[in-house]
PDB file of N, CA and C in Angstrom:
ATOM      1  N   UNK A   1      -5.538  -3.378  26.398  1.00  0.00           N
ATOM      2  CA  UNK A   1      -4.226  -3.326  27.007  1.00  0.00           C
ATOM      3  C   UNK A   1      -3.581  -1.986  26.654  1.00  0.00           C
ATOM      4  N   UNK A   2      -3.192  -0.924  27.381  1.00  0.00           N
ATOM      5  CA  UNK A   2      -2.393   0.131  27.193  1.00  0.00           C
ATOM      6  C   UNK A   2      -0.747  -0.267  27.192  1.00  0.00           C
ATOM      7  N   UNK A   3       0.018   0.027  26.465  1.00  0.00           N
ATOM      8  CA  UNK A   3       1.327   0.115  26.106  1.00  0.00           C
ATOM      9  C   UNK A   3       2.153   1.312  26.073  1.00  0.00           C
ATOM     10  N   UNK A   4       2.332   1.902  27.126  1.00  0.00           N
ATOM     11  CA  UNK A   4       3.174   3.349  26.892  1.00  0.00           C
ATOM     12  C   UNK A   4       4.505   3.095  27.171  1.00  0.00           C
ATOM     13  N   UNK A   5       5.415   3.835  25.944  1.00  0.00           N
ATOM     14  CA  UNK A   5       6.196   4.007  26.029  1.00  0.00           C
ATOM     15  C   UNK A   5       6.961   5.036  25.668  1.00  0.00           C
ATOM     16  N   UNK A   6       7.437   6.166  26.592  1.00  0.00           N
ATOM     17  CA  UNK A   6       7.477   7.625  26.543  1.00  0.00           C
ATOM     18  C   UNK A   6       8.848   7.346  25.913  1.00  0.00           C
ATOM     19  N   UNK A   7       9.855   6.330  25.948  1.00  0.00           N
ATOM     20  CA  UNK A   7      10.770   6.900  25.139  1.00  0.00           C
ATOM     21  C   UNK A   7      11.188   6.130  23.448  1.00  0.00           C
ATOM     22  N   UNK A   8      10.070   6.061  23.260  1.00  0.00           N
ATOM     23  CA  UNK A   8       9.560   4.810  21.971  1.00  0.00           C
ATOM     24  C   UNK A   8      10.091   5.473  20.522  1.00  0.00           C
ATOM     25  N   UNK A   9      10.116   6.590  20.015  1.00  0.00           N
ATOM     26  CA  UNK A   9      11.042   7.248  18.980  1.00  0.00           C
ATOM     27  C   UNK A   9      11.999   7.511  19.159  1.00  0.00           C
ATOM     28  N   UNK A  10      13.101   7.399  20.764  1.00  0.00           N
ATOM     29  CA  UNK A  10      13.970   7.576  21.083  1.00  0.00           C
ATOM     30  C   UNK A  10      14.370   6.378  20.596  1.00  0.00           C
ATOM     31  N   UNK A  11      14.026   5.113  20.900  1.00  0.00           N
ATOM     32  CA  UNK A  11      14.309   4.068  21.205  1.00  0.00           C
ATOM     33  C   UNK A  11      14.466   3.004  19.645  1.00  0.00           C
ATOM     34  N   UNK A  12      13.652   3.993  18.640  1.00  0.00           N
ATOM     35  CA  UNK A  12      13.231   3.372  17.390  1.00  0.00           C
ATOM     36  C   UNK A  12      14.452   4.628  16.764  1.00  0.00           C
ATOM     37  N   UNK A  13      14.701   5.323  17.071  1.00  0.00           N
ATOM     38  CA  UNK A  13      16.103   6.425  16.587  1.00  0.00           C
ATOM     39  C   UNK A  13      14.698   6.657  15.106  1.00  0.00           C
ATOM     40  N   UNK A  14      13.989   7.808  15.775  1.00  0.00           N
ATOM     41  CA  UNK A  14      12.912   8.396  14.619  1.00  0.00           C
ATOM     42  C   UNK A  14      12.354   9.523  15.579  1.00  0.00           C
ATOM     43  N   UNK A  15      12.134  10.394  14.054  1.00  0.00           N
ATOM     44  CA  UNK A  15      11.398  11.713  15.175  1.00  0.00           C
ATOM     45  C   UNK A  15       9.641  11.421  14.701  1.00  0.00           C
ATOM     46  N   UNK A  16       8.908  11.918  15.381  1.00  0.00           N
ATOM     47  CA  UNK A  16       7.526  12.204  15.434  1.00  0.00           C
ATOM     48  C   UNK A  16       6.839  12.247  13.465  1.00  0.00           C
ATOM     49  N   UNK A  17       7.602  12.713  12.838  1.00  0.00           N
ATOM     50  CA  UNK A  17       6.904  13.056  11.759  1.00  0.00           C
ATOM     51  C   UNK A  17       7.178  11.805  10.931  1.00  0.00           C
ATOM     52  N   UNK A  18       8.207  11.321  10.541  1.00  0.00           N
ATOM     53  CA  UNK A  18       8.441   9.961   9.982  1.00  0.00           C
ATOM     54  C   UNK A  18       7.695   9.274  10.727  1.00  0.00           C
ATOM     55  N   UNK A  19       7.573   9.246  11.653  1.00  0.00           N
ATOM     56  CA  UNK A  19       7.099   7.677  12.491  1.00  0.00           C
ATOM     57  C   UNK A  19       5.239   7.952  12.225  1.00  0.00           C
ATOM     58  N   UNK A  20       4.925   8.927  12.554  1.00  0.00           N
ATOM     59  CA  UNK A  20       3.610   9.766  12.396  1.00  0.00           C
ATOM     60  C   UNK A  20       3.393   9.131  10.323  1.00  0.00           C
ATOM     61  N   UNK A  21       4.411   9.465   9.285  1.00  0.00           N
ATOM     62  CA  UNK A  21       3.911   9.009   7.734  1.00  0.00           C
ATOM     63  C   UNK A  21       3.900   7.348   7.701  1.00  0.00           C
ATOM     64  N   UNK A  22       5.100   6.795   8.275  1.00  0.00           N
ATOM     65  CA  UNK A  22       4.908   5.619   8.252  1.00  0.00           C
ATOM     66  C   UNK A  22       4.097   4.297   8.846  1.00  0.00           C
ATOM     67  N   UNK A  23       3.761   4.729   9.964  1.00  0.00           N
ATOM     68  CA  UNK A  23       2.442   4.714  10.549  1.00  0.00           C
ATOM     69  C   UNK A  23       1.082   4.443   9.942  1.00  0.00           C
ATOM     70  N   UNK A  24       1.103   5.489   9.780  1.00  0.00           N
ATOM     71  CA  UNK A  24      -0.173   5.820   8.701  1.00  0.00           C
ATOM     72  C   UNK A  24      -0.420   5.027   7.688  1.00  0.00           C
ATOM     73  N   UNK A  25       0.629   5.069   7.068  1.00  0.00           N
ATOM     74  CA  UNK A  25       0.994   3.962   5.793  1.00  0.00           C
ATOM     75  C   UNK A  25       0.871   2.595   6.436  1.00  0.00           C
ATOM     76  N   UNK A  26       1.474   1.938   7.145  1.00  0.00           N
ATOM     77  CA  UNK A  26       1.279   0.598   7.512  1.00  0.00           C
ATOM     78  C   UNK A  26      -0.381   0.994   7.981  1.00  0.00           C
ATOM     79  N   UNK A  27      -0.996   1.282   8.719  1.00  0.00           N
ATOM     80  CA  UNK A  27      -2.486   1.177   8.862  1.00  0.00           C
ATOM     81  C   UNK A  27      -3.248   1.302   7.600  1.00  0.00           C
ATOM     82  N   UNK A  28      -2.688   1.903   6.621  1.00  0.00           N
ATOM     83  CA  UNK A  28      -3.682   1.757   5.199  1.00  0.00           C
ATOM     84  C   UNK A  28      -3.148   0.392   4.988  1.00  0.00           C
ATOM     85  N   UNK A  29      -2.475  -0.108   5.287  1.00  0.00           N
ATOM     86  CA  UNK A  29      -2.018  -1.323   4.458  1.00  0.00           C
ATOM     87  C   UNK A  29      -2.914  -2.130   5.376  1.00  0.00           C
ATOM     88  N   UNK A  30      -2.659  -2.451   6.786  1.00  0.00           N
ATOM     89  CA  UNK A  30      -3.445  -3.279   7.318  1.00  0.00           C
ATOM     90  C   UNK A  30      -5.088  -3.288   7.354  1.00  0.00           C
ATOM     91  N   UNK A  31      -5.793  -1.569   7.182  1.00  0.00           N
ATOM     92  CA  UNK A  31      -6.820  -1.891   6.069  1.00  0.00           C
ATOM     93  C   UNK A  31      -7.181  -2.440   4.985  1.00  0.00           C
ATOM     94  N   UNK A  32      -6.260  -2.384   4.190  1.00  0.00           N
ATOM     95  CA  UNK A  32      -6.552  -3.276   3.124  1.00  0.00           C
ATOM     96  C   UNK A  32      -6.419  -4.841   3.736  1.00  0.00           C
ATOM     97  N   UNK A  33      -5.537  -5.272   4.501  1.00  0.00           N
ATOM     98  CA  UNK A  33      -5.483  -6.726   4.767  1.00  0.00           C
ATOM     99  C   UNK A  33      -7.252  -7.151   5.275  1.00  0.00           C
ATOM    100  N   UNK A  34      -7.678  -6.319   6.033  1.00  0.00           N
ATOM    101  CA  UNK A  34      -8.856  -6.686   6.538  1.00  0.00           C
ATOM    102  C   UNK A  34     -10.075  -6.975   5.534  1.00  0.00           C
ATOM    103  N   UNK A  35     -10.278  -6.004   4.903  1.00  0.00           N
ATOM    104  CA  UNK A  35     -10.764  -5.921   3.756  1.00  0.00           C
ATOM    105  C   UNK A  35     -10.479  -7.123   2.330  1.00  0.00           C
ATOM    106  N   UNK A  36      -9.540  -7.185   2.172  1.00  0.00           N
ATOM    107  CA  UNK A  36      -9.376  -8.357   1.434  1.00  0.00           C
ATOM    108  C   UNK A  36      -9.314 -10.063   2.100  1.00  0.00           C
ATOM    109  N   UNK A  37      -8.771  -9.727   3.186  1.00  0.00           N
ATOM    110  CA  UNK A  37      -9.160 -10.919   4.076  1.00  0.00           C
ATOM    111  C   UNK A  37     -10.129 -11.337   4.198  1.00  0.00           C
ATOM    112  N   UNK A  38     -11.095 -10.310   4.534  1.00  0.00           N
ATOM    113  CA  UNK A  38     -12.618 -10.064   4.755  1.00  0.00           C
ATOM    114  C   UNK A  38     -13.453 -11.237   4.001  1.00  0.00           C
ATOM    115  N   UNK A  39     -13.204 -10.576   2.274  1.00  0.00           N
ATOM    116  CA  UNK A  39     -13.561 -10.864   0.822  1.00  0.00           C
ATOM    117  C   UNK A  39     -12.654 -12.366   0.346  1.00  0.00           C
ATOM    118  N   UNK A  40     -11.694 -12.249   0.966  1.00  0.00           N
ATOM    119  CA  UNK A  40     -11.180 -13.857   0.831  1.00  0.00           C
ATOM    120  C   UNK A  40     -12.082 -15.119   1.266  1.00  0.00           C
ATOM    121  N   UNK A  41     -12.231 -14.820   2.676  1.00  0.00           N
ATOM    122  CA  UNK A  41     -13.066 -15.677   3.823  1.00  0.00           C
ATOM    123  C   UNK A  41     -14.242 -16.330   3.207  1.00  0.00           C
ATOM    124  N   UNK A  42     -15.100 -15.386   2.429  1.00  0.00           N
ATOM    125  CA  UNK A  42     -16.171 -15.552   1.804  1.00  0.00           C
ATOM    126  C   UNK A  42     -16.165 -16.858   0.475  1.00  0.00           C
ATOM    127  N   UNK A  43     -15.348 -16.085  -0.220  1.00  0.00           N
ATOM    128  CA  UNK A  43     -14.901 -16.535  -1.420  1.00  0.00           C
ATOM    129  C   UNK A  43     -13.343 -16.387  -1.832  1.00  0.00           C
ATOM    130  N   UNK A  44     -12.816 -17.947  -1.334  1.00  0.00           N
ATOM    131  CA  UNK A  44     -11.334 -18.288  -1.325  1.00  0.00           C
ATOM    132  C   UNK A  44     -10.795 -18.267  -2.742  1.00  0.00           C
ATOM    133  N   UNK A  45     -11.208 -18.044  -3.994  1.00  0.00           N
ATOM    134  CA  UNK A  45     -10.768 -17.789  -4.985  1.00  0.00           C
ATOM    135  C   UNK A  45     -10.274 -16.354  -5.374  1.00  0.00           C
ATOM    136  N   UNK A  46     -10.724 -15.916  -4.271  1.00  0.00           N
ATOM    137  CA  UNK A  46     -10.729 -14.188  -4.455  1.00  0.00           C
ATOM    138  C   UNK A  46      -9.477 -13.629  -3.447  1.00  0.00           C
ATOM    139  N   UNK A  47      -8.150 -12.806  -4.016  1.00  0.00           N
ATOM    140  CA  UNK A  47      -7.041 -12.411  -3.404  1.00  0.00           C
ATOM    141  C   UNK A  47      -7.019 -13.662  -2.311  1.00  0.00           C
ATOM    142  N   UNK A  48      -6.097 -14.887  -3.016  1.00  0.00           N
ATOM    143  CA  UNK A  48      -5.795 -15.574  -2.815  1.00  0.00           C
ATOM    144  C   UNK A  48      -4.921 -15.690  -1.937  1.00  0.00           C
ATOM    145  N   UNK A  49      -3.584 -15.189  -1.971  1.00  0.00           N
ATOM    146  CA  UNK A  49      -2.568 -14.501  -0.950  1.00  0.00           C
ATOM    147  C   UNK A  49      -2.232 -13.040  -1.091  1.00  0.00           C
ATOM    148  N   UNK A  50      -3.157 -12.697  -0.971  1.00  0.00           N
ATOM    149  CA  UNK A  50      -2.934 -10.495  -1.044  1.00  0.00           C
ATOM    150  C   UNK A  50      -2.976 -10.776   0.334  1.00  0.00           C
ATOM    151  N   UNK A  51      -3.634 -11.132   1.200  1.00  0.00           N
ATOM    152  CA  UNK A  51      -3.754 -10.733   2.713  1.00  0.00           C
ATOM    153  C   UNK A  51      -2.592 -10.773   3.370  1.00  0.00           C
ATOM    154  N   UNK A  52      -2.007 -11.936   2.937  1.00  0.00           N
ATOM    155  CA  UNK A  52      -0.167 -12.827   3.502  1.00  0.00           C
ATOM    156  C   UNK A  52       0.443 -12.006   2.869  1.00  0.00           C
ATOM    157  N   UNK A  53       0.184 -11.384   1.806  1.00  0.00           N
ATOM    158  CA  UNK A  53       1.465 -10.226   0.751  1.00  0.00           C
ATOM    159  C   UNK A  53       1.511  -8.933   1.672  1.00  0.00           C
ATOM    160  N   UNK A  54       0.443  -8.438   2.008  1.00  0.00           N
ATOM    161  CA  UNK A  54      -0.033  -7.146   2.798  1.00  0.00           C
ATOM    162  C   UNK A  54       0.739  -6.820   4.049  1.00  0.00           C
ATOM    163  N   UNK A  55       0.422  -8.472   4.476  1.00  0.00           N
ATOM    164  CA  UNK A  55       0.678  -8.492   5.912  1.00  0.00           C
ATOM    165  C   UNK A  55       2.966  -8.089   6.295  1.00  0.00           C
ATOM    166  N   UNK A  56       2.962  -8.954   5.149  1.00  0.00           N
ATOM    167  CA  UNK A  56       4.711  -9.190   4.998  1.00  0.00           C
ATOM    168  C   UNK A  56       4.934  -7.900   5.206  1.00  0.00           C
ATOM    169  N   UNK A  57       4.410  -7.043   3.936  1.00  0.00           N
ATOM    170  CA  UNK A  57       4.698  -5.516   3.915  1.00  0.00           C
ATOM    171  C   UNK A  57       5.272  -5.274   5.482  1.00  0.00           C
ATOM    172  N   UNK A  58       4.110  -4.979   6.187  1.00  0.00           N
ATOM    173  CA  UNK A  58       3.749  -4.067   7.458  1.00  0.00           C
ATOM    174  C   UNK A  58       5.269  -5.007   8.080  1.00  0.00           C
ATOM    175  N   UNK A  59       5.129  -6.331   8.289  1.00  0.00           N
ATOM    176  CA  UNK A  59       6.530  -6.883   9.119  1.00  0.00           C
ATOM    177  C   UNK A  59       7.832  -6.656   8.459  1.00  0.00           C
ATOM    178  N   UNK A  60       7.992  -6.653   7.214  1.00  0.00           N
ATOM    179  CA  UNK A  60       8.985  -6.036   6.470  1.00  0.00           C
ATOM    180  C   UNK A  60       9.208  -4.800   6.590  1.00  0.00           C
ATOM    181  N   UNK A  61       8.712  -4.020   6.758  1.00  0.00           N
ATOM    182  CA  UNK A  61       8.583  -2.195   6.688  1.00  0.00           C
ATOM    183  C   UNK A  61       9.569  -2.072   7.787  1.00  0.00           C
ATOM    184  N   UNK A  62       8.513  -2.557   9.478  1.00  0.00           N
ATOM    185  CA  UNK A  62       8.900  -2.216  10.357  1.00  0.00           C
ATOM    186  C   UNK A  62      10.052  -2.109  10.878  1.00  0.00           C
ATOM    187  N   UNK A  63      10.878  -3.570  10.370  1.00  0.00           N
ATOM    188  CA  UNK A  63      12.029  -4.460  10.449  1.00  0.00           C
ATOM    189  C   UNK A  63      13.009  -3.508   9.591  1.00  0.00           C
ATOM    190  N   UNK A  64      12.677  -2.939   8.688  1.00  0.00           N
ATOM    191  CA  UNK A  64      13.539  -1.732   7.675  1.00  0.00           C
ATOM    192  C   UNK A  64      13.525  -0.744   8.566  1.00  0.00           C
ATOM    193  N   UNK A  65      12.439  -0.160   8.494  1.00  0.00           N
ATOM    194  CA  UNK A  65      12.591   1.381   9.064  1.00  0.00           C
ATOM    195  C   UNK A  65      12.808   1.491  10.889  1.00  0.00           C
ATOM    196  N   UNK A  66      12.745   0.696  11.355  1.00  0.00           N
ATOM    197  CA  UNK A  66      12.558   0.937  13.248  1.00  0.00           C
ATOM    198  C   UNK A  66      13.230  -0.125  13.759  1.00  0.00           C
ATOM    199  N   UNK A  67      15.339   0.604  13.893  1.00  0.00           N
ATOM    200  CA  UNK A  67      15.655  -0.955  14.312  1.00  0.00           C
ATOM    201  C   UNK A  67      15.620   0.046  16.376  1.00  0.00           C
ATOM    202  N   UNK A  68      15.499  -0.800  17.032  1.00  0.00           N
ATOM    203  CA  UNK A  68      15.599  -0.376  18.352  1.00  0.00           C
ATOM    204  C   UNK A  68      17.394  -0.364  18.831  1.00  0.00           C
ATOM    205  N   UNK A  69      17.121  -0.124  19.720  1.00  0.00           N
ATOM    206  CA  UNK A  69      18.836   0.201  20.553  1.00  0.00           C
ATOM    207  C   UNK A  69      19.090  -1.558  20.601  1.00  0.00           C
ATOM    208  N   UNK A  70      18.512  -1.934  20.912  1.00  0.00           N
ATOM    209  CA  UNK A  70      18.950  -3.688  21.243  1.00  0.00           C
ATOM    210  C   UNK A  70      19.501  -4.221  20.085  1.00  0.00           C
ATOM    211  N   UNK A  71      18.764  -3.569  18.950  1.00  0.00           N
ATOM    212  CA  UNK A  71      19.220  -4.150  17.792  1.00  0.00           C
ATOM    213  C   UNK A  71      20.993  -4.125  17.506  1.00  0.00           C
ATOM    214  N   UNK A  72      21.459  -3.023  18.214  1.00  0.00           N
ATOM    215  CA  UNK A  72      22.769  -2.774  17.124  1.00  0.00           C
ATOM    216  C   UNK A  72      23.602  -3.433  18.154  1.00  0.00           C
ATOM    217  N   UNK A  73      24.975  -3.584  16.796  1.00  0.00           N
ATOM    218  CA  UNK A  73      25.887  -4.864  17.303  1.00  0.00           C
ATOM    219  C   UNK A  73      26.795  -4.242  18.515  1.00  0.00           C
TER     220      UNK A  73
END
């Protein structure tokens, strides 16, 4: 599925380079979710809830750093 949206840092009130570090950062994080998810699946004693901790991050982050125009009162 393609998703473009040309005015999407307009719209998130962020320029290219923040959105470009934080980005980045949530995808290392959701690497790690995979990865420990991965290693969970196998053996459920192992990062028990790191995957659900990981995951919060990335929905927490977003919800901090990228409110959209709809958002404000």
């Amino acid at each position: 599925m393609l998703d473009l949206d040309f005015e999407h840092l307009k719209n998130i009130k962020t320029n290219y380079f923040k959105h470009l570090f934080i980005a980045m950062k949530f995808n290392f994080i959701a690497l790690l979710v995979v990865i420990t998810g991965t290693i969970h699946a196998f053996f459920p004693f192992v990062f028990a809830f790191t995957p659900y901790i990981l995951a919060k991050k990335i929905t927490d982050g977003t919800e901090k750093h990228f409110k959209t125009e709809s958002d404000d009162p």
